[in-house]
PDB file of N, CA and C in Angstrom:
ATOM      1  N   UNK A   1     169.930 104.186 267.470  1.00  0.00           N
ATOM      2  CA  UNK A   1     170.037 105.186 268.507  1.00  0.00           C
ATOM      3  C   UNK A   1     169.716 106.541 267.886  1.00  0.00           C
ATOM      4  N   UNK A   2     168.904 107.497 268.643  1.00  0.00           N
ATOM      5  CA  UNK A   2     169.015 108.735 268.123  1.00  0.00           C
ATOM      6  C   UNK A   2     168.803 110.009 268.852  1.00  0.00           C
ATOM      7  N   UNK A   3     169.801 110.907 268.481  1.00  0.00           N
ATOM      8  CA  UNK A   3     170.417 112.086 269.399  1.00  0.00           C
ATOM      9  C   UNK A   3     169.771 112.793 268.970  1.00  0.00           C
ATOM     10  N   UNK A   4     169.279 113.719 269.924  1.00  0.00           N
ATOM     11  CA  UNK A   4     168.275 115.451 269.472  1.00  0.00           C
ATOM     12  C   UNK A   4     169.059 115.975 270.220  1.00  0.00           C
ATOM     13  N   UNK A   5     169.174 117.502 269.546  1.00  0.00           N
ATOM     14  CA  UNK A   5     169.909 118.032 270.088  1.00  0.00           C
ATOM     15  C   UNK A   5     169.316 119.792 270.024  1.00  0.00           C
ATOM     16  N   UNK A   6     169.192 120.696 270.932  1.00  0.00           N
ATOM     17  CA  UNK A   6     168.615 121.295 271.274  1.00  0.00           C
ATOM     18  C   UNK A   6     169.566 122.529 271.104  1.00  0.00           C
ATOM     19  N   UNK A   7     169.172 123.390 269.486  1.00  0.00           N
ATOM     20  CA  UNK A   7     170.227 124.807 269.791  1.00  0.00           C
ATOM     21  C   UNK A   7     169.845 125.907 268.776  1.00  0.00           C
ATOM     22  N   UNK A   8     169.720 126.901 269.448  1.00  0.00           N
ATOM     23  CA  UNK A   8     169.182 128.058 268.964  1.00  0.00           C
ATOM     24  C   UNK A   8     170.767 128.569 268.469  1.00  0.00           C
ATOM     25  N   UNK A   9     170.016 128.795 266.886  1.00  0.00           N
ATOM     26  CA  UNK A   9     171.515 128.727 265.633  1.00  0.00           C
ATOM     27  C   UNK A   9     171.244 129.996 265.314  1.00  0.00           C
ATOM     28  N   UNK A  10     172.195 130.925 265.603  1.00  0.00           N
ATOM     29  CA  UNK A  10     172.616 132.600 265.627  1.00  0.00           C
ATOM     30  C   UNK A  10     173.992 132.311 264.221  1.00  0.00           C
ATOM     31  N   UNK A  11     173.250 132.655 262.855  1.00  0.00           N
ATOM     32  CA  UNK A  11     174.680 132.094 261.719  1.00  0.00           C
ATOM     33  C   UNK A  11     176.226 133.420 262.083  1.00  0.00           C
ATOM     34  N   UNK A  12     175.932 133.894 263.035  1.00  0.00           N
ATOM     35  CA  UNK A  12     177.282 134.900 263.017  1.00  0.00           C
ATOM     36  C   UNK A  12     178.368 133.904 263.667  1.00  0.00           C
ATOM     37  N   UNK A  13     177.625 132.966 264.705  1.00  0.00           N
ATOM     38  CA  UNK A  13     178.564 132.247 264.956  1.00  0.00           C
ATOM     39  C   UNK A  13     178.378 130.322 265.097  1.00  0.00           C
ATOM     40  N   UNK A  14     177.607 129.667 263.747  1.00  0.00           N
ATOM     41  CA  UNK A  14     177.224 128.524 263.714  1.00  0.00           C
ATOM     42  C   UNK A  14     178.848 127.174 263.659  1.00  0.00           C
ATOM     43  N   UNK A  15     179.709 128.705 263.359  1.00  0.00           N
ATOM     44  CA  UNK A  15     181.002 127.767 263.205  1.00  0.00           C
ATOM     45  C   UNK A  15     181.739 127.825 264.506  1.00  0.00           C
ATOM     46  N   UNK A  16     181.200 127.992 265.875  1.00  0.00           N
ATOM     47  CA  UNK A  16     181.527 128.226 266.767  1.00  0.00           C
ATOM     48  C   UNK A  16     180.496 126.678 267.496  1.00  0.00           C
ATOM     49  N   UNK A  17     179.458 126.635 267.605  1.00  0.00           N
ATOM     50  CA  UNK A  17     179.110 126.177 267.624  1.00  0.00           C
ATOM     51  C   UNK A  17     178.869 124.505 267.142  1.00  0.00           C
ATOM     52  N   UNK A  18     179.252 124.521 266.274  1.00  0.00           N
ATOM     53  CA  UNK A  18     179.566 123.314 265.350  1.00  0.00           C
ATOM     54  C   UNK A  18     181.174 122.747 266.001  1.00  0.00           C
ATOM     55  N   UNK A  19     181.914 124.089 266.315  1.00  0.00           N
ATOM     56  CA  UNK A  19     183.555 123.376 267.100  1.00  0.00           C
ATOM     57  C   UNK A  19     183.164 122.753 268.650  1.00  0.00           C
ATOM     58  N   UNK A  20     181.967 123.780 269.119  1.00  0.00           N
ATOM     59  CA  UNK A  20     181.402 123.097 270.501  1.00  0.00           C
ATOM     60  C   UNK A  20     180.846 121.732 270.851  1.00  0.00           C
ATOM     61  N   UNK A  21     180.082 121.974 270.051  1.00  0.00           N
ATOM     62  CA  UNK A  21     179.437 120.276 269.505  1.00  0.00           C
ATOM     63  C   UNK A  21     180.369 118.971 269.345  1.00  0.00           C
ATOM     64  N   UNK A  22     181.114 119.370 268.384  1.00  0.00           N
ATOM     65  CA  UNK A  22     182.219 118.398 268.290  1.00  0.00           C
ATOM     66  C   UNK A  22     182.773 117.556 269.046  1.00  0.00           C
ATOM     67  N   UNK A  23     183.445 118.821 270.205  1.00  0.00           N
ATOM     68  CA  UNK A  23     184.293 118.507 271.129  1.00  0.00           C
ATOM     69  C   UNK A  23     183.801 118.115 272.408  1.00  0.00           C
ATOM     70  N   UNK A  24     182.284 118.498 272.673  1.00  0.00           N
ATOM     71  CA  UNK A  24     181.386 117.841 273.628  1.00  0.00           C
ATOM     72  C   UNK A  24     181.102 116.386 273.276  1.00  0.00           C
ATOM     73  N   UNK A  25     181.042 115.899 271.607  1.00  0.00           N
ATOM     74  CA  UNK A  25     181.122 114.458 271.364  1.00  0.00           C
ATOM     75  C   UNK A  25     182.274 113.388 271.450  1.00  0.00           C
ATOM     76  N   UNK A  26     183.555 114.446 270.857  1.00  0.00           N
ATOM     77  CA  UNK A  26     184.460 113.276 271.527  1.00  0.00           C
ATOM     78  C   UNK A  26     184.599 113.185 272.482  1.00  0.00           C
ATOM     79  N   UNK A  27     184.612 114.594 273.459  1.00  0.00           N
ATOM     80  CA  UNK A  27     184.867 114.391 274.932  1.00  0.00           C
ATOM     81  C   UNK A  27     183.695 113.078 275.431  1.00  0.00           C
ATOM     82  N   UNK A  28     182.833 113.357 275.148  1.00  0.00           N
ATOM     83  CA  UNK A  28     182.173 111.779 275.749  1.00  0.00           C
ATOM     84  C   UNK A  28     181.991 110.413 275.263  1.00  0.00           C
ATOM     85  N   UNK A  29     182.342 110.799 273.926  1.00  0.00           N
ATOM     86  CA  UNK A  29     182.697 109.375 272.974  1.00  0.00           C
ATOM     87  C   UNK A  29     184.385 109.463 272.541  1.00  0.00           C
ATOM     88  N   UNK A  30     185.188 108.520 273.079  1.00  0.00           N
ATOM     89  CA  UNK A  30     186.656 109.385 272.396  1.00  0.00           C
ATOM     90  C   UNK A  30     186.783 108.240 271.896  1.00  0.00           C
ATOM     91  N   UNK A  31     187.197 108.301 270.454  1.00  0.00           N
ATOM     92  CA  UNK A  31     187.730 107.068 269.516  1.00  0.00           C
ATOM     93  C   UNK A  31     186.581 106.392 269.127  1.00  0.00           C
ATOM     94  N   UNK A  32     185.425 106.596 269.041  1.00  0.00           N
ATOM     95  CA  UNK A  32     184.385 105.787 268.720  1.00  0.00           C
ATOM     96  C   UNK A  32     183.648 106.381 268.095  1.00  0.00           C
ATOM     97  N   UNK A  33     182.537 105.962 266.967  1.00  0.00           N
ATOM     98  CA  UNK A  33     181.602 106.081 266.532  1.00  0.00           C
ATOM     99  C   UNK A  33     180.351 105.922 267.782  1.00  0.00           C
ATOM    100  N   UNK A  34     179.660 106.827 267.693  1.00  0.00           N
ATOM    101  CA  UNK A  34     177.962 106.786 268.105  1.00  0.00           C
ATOM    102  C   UNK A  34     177.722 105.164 268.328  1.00  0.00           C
ATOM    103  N   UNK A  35     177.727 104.521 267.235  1.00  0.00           N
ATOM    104  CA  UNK A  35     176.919 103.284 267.632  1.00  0.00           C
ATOM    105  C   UNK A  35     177.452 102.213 267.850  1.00  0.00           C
ATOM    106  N   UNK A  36     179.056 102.666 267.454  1.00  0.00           N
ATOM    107  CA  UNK A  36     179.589 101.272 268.680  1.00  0.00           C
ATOM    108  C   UNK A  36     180.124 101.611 269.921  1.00  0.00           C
ATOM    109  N   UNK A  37     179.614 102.843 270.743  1.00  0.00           N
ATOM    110  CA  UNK A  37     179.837 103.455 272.081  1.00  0.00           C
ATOM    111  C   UNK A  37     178.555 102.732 273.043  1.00  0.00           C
ATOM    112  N   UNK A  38     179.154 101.517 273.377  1.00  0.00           N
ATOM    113  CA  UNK A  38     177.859 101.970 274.483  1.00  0.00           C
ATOM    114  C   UNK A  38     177.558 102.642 275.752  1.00  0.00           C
ATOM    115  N   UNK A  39     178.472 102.604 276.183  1.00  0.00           N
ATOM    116  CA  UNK A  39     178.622 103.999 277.199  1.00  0.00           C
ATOM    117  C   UNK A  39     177.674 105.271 276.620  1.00  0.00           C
ATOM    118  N   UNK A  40     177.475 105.633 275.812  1.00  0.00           N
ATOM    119  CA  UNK A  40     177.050 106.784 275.554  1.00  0.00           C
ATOM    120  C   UNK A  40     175.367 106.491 275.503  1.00  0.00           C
ATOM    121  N   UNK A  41     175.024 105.419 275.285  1.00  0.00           N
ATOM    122  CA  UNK A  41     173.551 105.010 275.887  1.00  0.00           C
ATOM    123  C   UNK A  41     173.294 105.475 277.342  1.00  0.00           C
ATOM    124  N   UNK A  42     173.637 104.816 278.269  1.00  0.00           N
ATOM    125  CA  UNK A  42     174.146 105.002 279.895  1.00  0.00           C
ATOM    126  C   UNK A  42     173.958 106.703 279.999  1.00  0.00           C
ATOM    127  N   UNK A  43     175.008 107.332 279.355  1.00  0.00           N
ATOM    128  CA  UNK A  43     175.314 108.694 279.564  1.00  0.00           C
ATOM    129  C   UNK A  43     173.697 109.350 279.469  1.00  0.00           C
ATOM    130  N   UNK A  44     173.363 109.003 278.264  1.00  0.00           N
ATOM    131  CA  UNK A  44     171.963 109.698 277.644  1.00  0.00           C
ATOM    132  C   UNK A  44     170.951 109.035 278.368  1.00  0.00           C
ATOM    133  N   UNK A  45     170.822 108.290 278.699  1.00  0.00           N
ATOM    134  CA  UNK A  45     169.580 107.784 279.961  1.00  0.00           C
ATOM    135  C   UNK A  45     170.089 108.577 281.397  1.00  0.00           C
ATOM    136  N   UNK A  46     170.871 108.396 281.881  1.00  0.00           N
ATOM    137  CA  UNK A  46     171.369 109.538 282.620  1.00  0.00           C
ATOM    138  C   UNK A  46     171.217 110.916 282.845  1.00  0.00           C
ATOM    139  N   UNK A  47     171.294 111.199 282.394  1.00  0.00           N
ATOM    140  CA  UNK A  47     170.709 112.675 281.589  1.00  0.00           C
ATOM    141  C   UNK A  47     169.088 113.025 281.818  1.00  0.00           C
ATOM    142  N   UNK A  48     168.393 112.015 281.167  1.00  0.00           N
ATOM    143  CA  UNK A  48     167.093 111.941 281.411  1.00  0.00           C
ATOM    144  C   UNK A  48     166.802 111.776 282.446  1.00  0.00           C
ATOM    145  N   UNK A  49     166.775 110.663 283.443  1.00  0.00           N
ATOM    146  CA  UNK A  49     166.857 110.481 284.383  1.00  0.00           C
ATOM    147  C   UNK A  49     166.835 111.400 285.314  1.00  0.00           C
ATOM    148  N   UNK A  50     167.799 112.627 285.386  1.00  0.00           N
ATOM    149  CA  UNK A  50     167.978 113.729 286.182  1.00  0.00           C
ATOM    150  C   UNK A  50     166.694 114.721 285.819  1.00  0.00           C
ATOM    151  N   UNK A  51     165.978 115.066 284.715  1.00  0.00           N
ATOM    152  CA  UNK A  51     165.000 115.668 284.334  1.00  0.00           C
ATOM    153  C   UNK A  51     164.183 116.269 286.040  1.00  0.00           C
ATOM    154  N   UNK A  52     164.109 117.106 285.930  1.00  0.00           N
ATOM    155  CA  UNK A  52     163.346 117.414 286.984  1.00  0.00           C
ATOM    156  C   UNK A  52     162.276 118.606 287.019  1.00  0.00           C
ATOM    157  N   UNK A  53     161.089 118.595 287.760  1.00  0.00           N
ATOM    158  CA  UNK A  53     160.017 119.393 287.161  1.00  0.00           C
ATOM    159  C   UNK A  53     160.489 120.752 287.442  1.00  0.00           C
ATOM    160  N   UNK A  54     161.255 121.572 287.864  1.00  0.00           N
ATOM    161  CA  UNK A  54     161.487 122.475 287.179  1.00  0.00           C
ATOM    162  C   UNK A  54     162.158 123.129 285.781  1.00  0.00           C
ATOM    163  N   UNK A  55     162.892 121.535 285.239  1.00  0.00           N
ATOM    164  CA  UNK A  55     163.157 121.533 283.717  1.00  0.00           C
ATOM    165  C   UNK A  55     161.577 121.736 282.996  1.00  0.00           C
ATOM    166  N   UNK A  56     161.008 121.006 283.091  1.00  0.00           N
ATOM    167  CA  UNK A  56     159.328 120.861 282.739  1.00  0.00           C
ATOM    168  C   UNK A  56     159.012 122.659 282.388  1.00  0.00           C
ATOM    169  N   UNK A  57     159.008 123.139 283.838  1.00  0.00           N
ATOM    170  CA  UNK A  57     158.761 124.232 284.314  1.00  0.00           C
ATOM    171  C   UNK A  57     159.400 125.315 283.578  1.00  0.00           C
ATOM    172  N   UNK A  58     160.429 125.176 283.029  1.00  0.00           N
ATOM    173  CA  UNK A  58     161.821 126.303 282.561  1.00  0.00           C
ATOM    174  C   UNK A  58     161.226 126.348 281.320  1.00  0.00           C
ATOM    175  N   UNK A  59     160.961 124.578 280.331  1.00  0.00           N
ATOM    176  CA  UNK A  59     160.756 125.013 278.767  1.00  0.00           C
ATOM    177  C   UNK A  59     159.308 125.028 278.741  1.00  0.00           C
ATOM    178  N   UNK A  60     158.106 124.870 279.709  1.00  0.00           N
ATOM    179  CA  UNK A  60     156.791 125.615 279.467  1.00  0.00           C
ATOM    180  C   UNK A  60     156.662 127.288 279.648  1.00  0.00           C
ATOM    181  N   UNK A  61     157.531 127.891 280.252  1.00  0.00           N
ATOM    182  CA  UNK A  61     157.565 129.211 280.519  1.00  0.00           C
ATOM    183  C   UNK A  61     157.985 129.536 279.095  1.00  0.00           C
ATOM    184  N   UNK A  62     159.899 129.164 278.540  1.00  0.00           N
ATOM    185  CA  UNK A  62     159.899 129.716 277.489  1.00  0.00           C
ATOM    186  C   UNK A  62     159.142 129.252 276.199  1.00  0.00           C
ATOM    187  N   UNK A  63     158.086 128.627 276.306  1.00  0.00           N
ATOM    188  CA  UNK A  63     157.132 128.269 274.982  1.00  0.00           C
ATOM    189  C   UNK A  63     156.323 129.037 275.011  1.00  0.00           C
ATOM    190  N   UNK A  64     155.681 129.902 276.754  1.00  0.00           N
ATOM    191  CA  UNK A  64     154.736 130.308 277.173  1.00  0.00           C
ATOM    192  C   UNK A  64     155.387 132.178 276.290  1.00  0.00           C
ATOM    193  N   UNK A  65     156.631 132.235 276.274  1.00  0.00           N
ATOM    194  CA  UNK A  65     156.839 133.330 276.426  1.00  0.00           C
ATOM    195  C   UNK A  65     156.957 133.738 275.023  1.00  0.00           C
ATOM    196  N   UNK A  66     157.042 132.658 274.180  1.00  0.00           N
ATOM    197  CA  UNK A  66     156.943 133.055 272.663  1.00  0.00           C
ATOM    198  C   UNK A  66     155.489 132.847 272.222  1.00  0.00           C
ATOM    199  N   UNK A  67     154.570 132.795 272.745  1.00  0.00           N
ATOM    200  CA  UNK A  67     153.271 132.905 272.953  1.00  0.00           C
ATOM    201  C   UNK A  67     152.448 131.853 272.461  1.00  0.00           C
ATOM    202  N   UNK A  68     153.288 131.003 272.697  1.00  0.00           N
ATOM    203  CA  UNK A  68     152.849 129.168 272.888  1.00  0.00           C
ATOM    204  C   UNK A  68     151.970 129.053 273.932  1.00  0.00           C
ATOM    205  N   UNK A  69     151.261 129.705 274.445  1.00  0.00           N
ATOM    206  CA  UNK A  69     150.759 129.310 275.729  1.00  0.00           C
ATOM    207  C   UNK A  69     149.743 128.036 275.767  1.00  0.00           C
ATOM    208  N   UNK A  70     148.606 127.845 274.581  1.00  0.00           N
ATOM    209  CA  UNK A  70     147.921 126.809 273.978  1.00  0.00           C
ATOM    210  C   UNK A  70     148.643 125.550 273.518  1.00  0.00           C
ATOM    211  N   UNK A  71     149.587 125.953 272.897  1.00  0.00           N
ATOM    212  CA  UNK A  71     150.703 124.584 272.834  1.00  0.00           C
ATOM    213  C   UNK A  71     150.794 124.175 274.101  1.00  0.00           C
ATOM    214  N   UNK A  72     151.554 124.939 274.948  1.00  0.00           N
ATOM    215  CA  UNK A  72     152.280 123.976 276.067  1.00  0.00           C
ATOM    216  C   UNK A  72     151.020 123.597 276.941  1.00  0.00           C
ATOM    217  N   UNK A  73     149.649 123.990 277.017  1.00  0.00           N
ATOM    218  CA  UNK A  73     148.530 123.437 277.836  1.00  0.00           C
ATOM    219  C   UNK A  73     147.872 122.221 276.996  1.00  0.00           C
ATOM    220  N   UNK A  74     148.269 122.384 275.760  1.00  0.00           N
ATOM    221  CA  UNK A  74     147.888 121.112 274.631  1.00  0.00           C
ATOM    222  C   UNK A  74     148.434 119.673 275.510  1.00  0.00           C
ATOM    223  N   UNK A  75     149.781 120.165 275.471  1.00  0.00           N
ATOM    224  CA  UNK A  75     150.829 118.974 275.547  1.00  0.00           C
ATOM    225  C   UNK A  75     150.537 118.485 276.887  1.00  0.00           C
ATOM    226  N   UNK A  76     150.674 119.611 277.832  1.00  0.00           N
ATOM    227  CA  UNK A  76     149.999 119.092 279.503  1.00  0.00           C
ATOM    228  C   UNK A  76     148.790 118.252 279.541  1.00  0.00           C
ATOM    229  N   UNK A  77     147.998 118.501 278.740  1.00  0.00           N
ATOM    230  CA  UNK A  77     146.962 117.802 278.473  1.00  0.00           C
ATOM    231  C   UNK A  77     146.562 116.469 278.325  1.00  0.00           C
ATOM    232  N   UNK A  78     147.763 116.364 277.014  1.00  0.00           N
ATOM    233  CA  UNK A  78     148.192 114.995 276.703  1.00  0.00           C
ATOM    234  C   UNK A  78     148.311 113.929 277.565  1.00  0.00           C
ATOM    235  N   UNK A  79     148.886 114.466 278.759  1.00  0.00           N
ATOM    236  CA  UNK A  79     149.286 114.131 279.767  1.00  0.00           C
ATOM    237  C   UNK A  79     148.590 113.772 280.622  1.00  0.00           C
ATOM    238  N   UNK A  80     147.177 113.754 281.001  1.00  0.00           N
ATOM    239  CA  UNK A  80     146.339 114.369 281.830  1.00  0.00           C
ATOM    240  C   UNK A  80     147.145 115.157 282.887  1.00  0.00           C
ATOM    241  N   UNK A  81     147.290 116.373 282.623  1.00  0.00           N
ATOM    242  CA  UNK A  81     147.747 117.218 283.794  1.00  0.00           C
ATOM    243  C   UNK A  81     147.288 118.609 282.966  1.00  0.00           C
ATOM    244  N   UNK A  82     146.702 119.282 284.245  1.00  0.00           N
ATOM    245  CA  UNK A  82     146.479 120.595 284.107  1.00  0.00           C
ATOM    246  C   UNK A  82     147.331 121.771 284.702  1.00  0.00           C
ATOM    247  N   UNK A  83     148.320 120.891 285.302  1.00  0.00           N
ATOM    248  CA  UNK A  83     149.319 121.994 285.969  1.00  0.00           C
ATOM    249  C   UNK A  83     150.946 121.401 286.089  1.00  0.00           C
ATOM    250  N   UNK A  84     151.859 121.418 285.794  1.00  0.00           N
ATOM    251  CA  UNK A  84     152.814 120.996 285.883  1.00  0.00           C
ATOM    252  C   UNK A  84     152.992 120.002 287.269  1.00  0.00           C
ATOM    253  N   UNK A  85     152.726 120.651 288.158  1.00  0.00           N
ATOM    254  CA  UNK A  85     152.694 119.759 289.449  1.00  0.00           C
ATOM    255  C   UNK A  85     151.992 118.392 289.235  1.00  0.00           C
ATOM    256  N   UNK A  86     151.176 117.959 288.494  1.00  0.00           N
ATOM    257  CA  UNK A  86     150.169 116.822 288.483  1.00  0.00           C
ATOM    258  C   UNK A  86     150.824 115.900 286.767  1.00  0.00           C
ATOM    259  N   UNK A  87     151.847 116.338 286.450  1.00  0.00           N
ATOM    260  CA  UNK A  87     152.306 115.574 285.545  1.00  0.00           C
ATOM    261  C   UNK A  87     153.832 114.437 286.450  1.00  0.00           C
ATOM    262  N   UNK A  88     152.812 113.631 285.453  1.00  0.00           N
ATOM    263  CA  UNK A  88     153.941 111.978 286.299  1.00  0.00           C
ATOM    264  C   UNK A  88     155.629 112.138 286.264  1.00  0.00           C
ATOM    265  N   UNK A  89     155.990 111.584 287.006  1.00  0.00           N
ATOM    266  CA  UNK A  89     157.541 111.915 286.606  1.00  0.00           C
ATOM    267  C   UNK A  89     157.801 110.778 285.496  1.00  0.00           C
ATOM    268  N   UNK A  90     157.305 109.842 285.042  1.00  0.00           N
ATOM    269  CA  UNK A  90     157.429 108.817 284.296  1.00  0.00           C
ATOM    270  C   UNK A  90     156.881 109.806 282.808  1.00  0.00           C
ATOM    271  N   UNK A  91     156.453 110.951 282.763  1.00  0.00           N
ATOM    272  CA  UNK A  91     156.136 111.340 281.323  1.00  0.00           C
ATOM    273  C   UNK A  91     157.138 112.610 281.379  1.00  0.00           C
ATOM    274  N   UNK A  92     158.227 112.839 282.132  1.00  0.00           N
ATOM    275  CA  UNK A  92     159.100 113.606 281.869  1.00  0.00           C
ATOM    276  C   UNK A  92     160.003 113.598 280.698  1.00  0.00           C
ATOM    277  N   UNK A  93     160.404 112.648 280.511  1.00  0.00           N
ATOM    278  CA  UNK A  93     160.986 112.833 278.801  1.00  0.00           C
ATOM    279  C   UNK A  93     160.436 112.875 277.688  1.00  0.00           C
ATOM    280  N   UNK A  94     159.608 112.404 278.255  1.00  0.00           N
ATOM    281  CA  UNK A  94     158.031 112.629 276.642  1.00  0.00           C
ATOM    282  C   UNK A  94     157.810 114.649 276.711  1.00  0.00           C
ATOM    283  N   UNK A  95     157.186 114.663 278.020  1.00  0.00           N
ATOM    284  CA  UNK A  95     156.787 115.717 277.938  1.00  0.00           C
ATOM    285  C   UNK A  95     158.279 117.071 277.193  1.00  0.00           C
ATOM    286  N   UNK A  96     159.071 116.585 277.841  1.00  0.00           N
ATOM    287  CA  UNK A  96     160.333 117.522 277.628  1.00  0.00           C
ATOM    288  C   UNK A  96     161.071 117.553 276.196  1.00  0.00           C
ATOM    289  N   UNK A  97     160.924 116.801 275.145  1.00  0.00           N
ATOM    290  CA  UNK A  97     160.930 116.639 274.103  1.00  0.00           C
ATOM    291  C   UNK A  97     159.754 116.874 273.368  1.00  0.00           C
ATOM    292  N   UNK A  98     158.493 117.166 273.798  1.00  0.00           N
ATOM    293  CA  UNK A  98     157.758 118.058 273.000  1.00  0.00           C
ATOM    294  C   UNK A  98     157.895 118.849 272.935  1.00  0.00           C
ATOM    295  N   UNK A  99     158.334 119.643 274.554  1.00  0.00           N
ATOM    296  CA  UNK A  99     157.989 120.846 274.375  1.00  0.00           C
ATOM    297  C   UNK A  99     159.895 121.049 273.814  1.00  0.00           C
ATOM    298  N   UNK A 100     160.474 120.479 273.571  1.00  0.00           N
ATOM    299  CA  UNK A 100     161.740 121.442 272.924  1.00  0.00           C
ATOM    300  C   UNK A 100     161.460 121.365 271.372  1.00  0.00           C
ATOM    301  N   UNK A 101     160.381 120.191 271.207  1.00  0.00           N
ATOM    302  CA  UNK A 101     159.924 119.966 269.431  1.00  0.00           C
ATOM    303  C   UNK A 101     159.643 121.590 269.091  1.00  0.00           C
ATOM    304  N   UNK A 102     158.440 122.239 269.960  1.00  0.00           N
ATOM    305  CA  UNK A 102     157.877 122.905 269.727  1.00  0.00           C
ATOM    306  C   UNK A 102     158.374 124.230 270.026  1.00  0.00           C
ATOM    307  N   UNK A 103     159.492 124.491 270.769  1.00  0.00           N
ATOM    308  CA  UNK A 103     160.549 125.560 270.872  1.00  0.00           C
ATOM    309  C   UNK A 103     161.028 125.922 269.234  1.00  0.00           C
ATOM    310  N   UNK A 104     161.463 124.753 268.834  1.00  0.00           N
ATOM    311  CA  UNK A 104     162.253 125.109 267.674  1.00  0.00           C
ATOM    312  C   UNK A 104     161.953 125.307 267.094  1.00  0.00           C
ATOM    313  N   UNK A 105     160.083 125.093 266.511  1.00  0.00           N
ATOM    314  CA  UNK A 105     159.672 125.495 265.699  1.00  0.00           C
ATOM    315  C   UNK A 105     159.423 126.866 265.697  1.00  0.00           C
TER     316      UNK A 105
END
């Protein structure tokens, strides 16, 4: 199984963050390890599942706005789509995990 996890790390407060994290994992895993939870599969397909093209829409703007604009038309591409509207809903988690690949970088 494997978790990405998506967070813009400000070190004034990474130990704030790291207590957030935590407690967002037991709260949805309580008493368990990651990989003998299976519930937490369910949860994380779930999640995806809900993806919707204005998520698409939200992290091509902010890629667009750190002046990714060639990236995020790369990746649309990939896709055959030239406009957000014409990308499949079946390449929504692909697409949405590139473009957070490419946020972080």
């Amino acid at each position: 199984m494997e978790i990405k996890i998506d967070i813009n790390l400000n070190l004034q407060n990474i130990n704030q963050i790291i207590d957030k994290l935590s407690g967002l994992i037991n709260k949805n895993i309580p008493n368990t390890s990651i990989e003998d939870k299976s519930d937490f599969k369910s949860l994380n397909n779930k999640s995806i599942e809900n993806l919707s093209i204005d998520d698409i829409r939200n992290k091509i703007s902010s890629l667009s706005q750190i002046g990714k604009v060639s990236k995020a038309k790369e990746i649309l591409s990939k896709y055959n789509a030239t406009k957000v509207s014409q990308i499949n809903n079946q390449d929504y988690e692909k697409i949405y995990n590139e473009l957070n690949y490419e946020l972080s970088n």
